[in-house]
PDB file of N, CA and C in Angstrom:
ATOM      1  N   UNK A   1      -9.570  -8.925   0.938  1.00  0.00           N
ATOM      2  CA  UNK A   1     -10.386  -7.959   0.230  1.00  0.00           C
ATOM      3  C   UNK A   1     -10.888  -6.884   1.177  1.00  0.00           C
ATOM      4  N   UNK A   2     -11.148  -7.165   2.680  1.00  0.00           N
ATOM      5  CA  UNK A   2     -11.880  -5.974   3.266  1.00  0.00           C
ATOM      6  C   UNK A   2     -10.331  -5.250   3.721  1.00  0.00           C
ATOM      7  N   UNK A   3      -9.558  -5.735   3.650  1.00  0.00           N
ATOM      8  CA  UNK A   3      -8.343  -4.793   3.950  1.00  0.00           C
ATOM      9  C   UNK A   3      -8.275  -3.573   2.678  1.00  0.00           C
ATOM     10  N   UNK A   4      -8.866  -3.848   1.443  1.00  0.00           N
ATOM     11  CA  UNK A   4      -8.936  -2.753   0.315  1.00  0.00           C
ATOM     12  C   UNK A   4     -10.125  -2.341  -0.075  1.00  0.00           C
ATOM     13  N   UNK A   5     -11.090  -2.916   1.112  1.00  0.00           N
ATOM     14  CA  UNK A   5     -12.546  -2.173   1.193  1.00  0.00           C
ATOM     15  C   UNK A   5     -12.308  -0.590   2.324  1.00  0.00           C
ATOM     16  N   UNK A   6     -11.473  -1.436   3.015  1.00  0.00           N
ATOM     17  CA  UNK A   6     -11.247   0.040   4.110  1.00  0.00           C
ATOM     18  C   UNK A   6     -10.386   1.111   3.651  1.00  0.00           C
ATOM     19  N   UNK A   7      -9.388   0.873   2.746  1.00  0.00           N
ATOM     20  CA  UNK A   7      -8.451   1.913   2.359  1.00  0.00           C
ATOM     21  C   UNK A   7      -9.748   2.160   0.804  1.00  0.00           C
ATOM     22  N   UNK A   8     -10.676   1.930   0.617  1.00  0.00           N
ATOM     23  CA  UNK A   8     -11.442   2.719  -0.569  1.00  0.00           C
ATOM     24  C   UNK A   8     -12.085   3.842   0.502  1.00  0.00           C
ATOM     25  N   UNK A   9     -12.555   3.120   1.389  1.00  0.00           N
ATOM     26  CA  UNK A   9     -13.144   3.826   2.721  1.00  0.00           C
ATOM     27  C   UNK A   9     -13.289   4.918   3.084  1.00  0.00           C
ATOM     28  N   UNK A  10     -11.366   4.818   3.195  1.00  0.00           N
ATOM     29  CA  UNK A  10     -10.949   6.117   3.846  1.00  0.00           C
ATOM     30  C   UNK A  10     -10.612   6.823   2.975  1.00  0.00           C
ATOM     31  N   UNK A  11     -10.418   6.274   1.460  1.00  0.00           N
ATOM     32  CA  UNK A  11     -10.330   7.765   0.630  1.00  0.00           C
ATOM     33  C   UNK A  11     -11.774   8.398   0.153  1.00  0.00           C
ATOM     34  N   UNK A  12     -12.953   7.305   0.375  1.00  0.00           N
ATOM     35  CA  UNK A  12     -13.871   8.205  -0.080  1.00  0.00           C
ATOM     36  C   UNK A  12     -14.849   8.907   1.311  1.00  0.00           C
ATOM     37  N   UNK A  13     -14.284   8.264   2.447  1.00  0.00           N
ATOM     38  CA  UNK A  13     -14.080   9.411   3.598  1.00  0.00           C
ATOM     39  C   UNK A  13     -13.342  10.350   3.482  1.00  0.00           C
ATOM     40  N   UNK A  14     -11.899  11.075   2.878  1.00  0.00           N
ATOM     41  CA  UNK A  14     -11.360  11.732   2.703  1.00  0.00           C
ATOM     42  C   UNK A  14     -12.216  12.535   1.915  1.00  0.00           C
ATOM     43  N   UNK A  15     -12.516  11.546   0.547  1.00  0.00           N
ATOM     44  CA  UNK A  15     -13.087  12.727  -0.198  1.00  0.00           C
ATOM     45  C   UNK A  15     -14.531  13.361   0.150  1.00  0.00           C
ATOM     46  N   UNK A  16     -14.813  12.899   0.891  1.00  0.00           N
ATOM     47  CA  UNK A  16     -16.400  13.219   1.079  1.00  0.00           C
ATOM     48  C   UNK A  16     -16.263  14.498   1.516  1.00  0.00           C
ATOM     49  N   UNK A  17     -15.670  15.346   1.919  1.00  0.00           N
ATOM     50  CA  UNK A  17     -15.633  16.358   2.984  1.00  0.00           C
ATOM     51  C   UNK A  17     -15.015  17.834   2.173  1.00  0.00           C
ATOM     52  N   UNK A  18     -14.739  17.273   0.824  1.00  0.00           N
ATOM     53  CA  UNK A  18     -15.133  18.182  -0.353  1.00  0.00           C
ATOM     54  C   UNK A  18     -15.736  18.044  -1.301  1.00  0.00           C
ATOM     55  N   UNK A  19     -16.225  16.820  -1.549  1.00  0.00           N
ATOM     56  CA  UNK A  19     -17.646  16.620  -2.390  1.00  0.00           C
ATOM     57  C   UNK A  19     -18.649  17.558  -2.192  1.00  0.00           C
ATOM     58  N   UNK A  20     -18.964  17.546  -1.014  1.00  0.00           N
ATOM     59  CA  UNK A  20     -20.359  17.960  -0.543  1.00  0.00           C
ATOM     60  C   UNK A  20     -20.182  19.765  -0.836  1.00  0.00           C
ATOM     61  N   UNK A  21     -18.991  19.960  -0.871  1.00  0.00           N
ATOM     62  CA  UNK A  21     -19.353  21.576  -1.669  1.00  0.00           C
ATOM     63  C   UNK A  21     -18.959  22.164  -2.949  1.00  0.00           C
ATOM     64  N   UNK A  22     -18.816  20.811  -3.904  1.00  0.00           N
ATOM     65  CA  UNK A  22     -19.280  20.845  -5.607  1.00  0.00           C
ATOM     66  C   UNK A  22     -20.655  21.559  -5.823  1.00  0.00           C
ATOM     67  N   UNK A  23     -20.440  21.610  -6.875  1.00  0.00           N
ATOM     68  CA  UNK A  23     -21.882  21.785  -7.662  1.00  0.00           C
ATOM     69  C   UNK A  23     -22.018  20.815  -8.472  1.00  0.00           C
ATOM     70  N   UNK A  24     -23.042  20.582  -9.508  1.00  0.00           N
ATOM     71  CA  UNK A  24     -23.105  19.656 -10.549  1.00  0.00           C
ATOM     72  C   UNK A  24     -23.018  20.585 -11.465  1.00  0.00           C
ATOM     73  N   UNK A  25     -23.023  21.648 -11.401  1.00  0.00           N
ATOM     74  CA  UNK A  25     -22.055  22.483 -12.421  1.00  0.00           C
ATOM     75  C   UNK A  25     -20.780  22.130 -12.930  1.00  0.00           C
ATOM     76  N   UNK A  26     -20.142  21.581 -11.917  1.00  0.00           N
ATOM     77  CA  UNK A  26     -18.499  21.503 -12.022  1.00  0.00           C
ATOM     78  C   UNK A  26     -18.415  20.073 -12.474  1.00  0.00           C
ATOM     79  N   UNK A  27     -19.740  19.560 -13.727  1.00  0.00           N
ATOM     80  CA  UNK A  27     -19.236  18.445 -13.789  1.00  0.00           C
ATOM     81  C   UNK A  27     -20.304  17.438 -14.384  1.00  0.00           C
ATOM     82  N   UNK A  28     -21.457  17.998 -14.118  1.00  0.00           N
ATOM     83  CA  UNK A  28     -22.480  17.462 -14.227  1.00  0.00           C
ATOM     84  C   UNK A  28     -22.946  15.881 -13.403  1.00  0.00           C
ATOM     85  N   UNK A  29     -21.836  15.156 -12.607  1.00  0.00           N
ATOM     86  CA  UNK A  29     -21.950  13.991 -12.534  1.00  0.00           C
ATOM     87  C   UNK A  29     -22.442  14.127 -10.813  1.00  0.00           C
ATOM     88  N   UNK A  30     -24.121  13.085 -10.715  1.00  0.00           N
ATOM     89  CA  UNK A  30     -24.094  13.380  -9.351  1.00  0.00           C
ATOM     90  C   UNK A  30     -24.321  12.326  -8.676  1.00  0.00           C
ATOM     91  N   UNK A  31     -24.721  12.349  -7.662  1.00  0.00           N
ATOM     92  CA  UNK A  31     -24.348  10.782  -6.638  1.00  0.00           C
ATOM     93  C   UNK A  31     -24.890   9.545  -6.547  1.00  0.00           C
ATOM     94  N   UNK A  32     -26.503   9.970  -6.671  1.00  0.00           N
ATOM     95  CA  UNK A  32     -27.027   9.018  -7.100  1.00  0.00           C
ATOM     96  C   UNK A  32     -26.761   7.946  -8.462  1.00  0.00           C
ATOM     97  N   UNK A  33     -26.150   9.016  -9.299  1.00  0.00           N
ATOM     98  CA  UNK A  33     -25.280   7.450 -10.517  1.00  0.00           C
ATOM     99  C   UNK A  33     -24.364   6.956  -9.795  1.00  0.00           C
ATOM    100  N   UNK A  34     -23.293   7.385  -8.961  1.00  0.00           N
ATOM    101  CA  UNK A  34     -22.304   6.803  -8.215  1.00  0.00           C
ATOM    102  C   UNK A  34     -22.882   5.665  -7.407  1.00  0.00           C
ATOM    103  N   UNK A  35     -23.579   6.122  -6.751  1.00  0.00           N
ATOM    104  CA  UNK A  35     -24.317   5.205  -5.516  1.00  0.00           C
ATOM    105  C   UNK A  35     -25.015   3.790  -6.441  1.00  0.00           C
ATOM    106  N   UNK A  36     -25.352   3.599  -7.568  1.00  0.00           N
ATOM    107  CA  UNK A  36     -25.917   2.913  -8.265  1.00  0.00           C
ATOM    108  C   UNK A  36     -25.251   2.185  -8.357  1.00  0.00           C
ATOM    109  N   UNK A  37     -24.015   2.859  -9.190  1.00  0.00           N
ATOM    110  CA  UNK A  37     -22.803   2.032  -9.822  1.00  0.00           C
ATOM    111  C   UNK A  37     -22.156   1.198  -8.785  1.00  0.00           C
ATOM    112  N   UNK A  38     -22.115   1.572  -7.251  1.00  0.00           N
ATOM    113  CA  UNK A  38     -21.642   1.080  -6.662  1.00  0.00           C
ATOM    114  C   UNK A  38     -22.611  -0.112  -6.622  1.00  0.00           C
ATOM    115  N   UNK A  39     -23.907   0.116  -5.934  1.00  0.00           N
ATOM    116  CA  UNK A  39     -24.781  -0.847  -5.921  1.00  0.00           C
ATOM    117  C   UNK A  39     -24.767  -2.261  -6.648  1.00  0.00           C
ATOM    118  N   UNK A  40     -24.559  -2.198  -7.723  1.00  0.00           N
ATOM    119  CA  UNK A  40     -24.727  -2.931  -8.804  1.00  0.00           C
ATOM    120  C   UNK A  40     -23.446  -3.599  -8.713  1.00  0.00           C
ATOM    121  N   UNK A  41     -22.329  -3.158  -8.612  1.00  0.00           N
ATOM    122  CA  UNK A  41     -20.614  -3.865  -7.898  1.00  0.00           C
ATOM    123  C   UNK A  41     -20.709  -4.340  -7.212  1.00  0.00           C
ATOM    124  N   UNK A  42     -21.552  -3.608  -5.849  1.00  0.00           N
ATOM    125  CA  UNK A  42     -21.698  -4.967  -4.549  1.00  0.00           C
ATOM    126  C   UNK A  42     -22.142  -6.122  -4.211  1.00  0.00           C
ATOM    127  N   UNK A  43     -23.406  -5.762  -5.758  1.00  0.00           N
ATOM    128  CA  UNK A  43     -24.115  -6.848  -6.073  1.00  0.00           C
ATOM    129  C   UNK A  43     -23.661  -7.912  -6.941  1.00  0.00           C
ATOM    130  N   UNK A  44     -22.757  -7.656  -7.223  1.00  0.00           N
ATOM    131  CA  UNK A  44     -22.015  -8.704  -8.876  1.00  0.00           C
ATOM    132  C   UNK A  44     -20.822  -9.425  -7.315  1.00  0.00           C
ATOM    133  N   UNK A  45     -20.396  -8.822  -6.623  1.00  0.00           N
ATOM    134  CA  UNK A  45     -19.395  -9.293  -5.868  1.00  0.00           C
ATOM    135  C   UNK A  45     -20.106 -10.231  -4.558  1.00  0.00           C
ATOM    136  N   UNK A  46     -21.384 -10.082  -4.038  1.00  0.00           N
ATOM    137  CA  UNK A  46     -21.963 -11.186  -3.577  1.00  0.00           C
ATOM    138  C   UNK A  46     -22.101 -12.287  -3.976  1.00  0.00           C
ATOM    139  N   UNK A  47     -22.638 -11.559  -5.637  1.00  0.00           N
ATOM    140  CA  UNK A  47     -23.042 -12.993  -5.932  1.00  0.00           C
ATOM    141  C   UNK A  47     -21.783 -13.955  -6.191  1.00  0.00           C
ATOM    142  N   UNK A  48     -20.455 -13.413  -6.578  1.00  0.00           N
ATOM    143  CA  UNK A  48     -19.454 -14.491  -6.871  1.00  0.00           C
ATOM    144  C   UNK A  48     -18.629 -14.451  -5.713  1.00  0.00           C
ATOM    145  N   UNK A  49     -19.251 -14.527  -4.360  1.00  0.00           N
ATOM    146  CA  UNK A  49     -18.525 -14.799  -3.274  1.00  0.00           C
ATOM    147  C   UNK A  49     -17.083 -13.872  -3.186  1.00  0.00           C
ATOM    148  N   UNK A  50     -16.882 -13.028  -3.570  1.00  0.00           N
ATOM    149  CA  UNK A  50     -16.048 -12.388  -3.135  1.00  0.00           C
ATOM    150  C   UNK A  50     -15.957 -12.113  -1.321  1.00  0.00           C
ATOM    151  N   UNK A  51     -14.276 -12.347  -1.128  1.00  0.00           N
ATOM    152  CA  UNK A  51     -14.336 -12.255   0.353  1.00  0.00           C
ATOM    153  C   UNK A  51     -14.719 -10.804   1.054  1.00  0.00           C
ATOM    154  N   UNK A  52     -15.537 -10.523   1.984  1.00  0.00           N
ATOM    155  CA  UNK A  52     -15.778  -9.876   2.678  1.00  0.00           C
ATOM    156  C   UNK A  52     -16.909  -8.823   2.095  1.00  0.00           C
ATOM    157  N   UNK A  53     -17.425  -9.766   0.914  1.00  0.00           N
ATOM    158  CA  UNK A  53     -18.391  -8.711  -0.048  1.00  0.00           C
ATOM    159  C   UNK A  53     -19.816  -8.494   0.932  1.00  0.00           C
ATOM    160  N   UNK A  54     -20.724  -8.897   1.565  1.00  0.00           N
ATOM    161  CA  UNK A  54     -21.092  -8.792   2.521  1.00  0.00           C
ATOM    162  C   UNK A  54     -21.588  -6.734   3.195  1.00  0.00           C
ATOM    163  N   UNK A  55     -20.440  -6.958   3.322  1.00  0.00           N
ATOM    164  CA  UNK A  55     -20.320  -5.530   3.699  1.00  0.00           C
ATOM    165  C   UNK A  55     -19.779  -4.709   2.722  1.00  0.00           C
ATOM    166  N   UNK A  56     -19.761  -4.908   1.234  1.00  0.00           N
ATOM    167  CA  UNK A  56     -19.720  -4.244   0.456  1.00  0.00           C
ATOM    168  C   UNK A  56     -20.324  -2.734   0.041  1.00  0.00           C
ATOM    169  N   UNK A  57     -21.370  -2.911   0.845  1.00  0.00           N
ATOM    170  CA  UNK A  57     -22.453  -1.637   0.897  1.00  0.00           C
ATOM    171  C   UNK A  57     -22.079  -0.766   1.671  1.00  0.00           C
ATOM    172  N   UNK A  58     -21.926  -1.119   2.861  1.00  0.00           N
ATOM    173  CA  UNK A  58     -21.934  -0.211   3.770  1.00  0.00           C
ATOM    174  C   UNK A  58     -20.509   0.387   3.777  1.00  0.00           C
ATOM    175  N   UNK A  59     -19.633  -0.412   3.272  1.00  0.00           N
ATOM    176  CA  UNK A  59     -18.303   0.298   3.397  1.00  0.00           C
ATOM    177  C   UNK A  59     -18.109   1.112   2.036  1.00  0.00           C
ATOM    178  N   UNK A  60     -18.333   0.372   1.027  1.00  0.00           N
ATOM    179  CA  UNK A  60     -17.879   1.078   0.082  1.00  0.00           C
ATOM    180  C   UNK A  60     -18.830   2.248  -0.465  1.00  0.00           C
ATOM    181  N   UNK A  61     -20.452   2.181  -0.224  1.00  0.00           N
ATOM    182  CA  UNK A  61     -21.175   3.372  -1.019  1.00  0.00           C
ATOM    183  C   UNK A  61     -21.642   3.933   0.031  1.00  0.00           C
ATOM    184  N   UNK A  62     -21.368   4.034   1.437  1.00  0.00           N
ATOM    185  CA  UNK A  62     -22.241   4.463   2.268  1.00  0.00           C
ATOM    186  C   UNK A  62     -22.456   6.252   2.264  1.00  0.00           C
ATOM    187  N   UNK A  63     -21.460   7.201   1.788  1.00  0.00           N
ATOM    188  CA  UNK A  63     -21.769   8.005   1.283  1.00  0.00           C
ATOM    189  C   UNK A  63     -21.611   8.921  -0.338  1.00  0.00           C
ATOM    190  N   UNK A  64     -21.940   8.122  -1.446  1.00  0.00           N
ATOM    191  CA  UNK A  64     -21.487   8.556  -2.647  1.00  0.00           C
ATOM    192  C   UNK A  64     -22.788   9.096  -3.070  1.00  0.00           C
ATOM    193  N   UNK A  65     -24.016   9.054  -2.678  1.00  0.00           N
ATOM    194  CA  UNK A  65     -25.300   9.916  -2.578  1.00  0.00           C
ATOM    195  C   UNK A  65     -24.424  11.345  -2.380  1.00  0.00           C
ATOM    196  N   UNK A  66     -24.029  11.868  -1.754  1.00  0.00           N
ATOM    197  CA  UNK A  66     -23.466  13.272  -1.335  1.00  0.00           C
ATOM    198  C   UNK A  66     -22.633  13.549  -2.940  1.00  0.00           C
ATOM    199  N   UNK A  67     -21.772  12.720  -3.124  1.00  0.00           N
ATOM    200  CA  UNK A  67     -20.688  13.177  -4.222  1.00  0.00           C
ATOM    201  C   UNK A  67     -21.669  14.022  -4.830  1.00  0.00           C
ATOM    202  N   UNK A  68     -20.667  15.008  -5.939  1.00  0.00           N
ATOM    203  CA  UNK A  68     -21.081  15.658  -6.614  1.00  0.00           C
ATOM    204  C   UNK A  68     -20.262  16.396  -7.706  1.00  0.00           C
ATOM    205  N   UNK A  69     -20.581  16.731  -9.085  1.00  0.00           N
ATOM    206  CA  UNK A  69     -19.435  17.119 -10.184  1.00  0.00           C
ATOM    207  C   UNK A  69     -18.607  15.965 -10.724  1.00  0.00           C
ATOM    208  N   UNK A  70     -17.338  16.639 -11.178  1.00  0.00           N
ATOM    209  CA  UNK A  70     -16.611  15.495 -11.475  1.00  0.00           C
ATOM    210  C   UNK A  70     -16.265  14.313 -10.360  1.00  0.00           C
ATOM    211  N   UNK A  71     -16.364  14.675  -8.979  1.00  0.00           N
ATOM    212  CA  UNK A  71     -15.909  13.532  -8.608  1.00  0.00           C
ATOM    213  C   UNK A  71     -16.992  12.333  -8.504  1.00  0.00           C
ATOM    214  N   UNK A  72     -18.368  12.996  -8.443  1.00  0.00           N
ATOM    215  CA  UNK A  72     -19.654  11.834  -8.820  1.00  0.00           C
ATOM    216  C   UNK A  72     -19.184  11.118  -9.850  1.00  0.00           C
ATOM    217  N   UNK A  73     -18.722  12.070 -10.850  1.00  0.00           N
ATOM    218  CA  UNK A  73     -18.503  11.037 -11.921  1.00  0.00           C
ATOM    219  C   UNK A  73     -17.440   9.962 -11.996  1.00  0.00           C
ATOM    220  N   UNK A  74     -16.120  10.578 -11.468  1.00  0.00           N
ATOM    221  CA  UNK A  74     -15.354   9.442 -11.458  1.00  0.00           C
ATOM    222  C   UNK A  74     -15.578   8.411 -10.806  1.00  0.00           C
ATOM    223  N   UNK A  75     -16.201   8.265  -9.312  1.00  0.00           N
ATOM    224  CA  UNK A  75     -16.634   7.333  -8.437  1.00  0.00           C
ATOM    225  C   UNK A  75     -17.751   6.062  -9.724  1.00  0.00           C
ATOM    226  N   UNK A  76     -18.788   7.113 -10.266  1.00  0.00           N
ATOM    227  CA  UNK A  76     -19.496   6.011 -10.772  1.00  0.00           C
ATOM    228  C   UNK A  76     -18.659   4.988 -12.362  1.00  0.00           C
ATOM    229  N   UNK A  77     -17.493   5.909 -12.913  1.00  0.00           N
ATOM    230  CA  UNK A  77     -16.518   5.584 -14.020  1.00  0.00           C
ATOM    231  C   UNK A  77     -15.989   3.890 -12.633  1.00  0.00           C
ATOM    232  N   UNK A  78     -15.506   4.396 -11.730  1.00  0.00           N
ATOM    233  CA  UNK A  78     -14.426   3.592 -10.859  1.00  0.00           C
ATOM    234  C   UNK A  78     -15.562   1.993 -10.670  1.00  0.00           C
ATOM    235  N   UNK A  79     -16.718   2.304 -10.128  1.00  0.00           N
ATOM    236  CA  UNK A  79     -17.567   1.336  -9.712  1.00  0.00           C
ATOM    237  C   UNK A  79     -18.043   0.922 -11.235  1.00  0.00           C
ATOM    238  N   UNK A  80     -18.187   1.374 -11.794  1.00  0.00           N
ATOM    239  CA  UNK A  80     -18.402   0.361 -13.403  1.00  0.00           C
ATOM    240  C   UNK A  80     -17.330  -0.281 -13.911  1.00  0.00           C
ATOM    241  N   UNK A  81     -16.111   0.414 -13.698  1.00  0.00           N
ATOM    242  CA  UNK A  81     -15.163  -0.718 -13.406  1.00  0.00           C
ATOM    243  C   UNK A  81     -14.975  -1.740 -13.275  1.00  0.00           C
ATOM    244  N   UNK A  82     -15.204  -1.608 -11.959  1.00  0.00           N
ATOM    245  CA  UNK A  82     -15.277  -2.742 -11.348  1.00  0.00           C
ATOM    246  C   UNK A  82     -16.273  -3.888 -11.581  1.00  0.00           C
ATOM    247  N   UNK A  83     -17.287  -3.367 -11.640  1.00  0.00           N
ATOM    248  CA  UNK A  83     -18.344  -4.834 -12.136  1.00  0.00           C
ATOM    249  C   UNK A  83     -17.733  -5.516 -13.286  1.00  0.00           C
ATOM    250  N   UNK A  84     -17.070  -4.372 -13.874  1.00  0.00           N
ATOM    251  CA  UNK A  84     -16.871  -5.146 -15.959  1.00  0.00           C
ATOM    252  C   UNK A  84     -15.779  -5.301 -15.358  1.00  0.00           C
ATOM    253  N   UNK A  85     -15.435  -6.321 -14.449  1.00  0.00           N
ATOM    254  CA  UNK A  85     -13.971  -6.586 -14.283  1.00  0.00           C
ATOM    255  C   UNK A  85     -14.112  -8.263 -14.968  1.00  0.00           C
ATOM    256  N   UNK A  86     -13.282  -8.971 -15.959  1.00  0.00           N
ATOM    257  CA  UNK A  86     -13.251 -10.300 -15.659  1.00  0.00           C
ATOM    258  C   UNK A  86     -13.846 -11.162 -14.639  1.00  0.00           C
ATOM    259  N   UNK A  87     -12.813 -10.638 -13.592  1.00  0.00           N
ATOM    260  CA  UNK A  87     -12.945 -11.418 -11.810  1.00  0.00           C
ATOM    261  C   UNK A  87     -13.310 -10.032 -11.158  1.00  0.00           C
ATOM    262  N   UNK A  88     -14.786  -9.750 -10.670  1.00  0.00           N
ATOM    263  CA  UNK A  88     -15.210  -8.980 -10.624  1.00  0.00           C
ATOM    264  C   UNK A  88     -14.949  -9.028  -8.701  1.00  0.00           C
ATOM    265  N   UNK A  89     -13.867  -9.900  -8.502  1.00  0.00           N
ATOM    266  CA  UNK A  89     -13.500  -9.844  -6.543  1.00  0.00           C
ATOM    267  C   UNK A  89     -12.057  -9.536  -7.661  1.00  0.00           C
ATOM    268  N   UNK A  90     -11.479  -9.114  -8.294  1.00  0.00           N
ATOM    269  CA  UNK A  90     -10.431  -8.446  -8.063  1.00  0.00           C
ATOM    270  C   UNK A  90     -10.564  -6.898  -8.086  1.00  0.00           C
ATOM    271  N   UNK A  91      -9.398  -6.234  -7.740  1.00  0.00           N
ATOM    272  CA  UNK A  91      -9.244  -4.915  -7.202  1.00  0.00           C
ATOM    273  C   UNK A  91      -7.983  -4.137  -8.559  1.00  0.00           C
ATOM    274  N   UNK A  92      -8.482  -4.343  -9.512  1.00  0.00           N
ATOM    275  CA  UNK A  92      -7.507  -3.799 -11.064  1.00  0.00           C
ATOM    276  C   UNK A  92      -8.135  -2.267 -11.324  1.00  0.00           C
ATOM    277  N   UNK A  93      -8.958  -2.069 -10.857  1.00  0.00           N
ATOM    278  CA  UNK A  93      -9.462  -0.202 -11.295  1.00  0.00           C
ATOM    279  C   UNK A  93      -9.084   0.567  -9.774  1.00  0.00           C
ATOM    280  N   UNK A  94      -8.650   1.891 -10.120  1.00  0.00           N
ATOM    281  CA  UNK A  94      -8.748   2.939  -9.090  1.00  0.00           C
ATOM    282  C   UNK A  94      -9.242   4.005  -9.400  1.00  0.00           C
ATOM    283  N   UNK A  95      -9.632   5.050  -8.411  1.00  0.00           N
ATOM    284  CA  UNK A  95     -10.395   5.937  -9.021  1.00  0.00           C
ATOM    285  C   UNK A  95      -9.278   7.396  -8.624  1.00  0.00           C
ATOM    286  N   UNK A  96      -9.368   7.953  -9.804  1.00  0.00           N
ATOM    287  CA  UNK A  96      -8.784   9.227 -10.017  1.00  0.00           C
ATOM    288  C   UNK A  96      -9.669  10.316  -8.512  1.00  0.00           C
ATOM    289  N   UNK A  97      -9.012  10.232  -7.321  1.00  0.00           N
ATOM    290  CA  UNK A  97      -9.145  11.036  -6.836  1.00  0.00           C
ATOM    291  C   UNK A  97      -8.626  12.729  -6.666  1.00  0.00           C
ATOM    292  N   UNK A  98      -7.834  13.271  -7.548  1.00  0.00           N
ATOM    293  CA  UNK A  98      -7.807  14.481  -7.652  1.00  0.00           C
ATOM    294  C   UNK A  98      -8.578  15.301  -8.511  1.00  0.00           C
ATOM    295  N   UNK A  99      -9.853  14.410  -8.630  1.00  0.00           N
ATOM    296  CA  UNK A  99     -11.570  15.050  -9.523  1.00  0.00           C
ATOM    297  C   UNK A  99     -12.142  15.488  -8.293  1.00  0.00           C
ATOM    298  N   UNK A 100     -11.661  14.559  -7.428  1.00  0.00           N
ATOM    299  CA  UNK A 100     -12.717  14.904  -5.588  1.00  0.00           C
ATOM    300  C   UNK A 100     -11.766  16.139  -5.113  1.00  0.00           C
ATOM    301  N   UNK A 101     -11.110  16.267  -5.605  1.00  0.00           N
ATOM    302  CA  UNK A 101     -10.301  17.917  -4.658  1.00  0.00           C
ATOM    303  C   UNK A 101     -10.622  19.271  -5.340  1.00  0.00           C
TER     304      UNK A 101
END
């Protein structure tokens, strides 16, 4: 699992570096719902022992506060996902990153 905590990582390191010059014009969706949504995933994945959930935080939401527009929104669509997953340590949602470009 932290082998597909780091490749979320690096795409929402990728995307971060055009997030930050959205508007919430372009979308209305902003980071703090993302950052939540994540929150609340990292938290459903502790509690059912998912491997390497632990560091769920720091890898996966450490900057979705910044997102902004549509790609806030898809991030927080992607992390609700994931909680409403069945097996909420599997990895079945991705997030539409060409909202972050």
């Amino acid at each position: 699992m932290k082998g597909k905590y780091i490749g979320i990582v690096a795409l929402l390191l990728a995307a971060s570096s055009t997030v930050a010059c959205g508007s919430d014009d372009d979308g209305g969706g902003d980071g703090a719902a993302a950052l939540t949504s994540c929150n609340a995933y990292c938290d459903a994945a502790v509690a059912k022992s998912c491997t390497d959930s632990a560091d769920c935080k720091s890898f996966e939401c450490s900057d979705l506060d910044k997102a902004t527009g549509p790609c806030a929104t898809e991030f927080k669509r992607y992390y609700d996902c994931m909680k409403a997953q069945a097996d909420v340590c599997a990895q079945t949602c991705t997030p539409d990153l060409a909202k972050c470009g």
